[in-house]
Protein backbone atom coordinates (compact mmCIF):
# COMPACT_ATOMS: atom_id res chain seq x y z
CA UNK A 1 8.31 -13.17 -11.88
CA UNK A 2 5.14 -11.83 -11.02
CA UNK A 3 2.78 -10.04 -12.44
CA UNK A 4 1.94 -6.97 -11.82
CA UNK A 5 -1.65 -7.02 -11.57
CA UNK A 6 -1.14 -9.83 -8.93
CA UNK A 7 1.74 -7.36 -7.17
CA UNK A 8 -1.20 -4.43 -6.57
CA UNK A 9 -3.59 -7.29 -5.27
CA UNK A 10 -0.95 -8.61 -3.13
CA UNK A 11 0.27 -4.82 -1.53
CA UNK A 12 -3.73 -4.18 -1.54
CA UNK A 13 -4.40 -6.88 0.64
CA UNK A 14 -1.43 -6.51 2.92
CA UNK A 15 -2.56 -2.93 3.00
CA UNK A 16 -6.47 -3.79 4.26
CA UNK A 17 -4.82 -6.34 6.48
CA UNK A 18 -3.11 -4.14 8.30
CA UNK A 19 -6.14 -1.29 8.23
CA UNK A 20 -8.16 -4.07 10.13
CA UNK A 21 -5.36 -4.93 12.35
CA UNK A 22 -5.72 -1.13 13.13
CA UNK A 23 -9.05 -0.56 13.72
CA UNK A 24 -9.46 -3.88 16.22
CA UNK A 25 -6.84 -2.17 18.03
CA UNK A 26 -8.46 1.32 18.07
CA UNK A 27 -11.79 -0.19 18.88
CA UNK A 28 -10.43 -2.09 21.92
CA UNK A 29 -8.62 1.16 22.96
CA UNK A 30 -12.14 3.14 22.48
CA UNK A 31 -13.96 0.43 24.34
CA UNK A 32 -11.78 0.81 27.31
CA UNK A 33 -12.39 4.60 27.39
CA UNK A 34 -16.13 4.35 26.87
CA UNK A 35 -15.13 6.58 23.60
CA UNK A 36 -16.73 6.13 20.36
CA UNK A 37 -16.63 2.63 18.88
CA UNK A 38 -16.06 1.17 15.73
CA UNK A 39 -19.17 -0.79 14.42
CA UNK A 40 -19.24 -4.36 14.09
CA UNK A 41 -20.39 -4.45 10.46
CA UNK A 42 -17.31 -2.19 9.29
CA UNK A 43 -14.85 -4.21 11.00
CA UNK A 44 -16.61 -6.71 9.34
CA UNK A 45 -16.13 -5.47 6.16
CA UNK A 46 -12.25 -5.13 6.48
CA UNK A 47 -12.34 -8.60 6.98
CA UNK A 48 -14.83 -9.08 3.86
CA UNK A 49 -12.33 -7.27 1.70
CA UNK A 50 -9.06 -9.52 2.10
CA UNK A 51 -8.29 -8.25 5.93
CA UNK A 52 -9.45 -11.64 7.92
CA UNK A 53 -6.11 -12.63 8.67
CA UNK A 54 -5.54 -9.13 10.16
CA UNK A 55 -8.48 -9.06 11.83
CA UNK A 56 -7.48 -12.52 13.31
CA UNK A 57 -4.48 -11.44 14.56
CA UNK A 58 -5.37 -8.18 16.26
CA UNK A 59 -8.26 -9.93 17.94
CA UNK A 60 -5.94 -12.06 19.37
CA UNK A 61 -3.33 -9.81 20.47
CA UNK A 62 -5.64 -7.44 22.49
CA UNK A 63 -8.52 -10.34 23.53
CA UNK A 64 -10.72 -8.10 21.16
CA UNK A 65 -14.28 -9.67 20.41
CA UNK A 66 -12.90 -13.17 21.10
CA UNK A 67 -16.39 -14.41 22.98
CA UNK A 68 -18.87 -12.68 21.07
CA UNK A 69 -20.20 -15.93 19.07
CA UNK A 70 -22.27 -13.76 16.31
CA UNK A 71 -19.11 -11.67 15.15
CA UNK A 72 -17.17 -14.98 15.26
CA UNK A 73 -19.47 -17.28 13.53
CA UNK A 74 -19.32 -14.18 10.97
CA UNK A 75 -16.19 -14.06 10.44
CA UNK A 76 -15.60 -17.59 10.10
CA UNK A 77 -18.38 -17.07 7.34
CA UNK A 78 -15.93 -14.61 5.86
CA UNK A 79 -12.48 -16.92 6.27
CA UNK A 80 -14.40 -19.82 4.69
CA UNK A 81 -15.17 -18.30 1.71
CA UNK A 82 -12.47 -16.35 1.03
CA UNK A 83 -10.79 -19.62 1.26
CA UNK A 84 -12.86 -21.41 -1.45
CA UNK A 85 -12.40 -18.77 -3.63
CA UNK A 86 -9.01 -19.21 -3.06
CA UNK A 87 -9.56 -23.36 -3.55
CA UNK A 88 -11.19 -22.32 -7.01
CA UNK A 89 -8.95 -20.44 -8.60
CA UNK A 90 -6.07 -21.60 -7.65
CA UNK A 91 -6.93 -24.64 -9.51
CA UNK A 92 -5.05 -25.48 -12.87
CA UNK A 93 -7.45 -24.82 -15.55
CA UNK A 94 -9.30 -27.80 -17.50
């Protein structure tokens, strides 16, 4: 069974996931319309906070920010270490 501390991390990250799925979407809609946009550094952040995969996958499905090397090299940044922390603690304990 799981926890429940891990069950609020888990919904909490699904949850910013799909807020940064969002707001790649809304930017690319806003860029379109010369509205408004949203900044680099909060999409960023989503990403930052557990949303990379999110991020990811809504750059991919509207071709959002997929050739602007800075954000990218960023956010791979981001994905690798979110994925050693992952690599750290999922490791069994000495």
């Amino acid at each position: 069974m799981v926890s429940p501390t891990w069950l609020v991390v888990g919904v909490a990250v699904a949850c910013v996931n799909v807020a940064a799925l969002a707001a790649c979407v809304v930017d690319k809609r806003r860029a379109q319309t010369r509205r408004r946009r949203i900044s680099e550094r909060s999409l960023l952040a989503l990403a930052a906070l557990g949303g990379s995969p999110g991020l990811y996958a809504g750059m991919l499905a509207v071709r959002h920010k997929t050739r602007k090397l800075p954000f990218l090299l960023a956010l791979l940044v981001i994905v690798s270490l979110q994925a050693a922390i992952v690599f750290v603690l999922g490791r069994p304990g000495p």
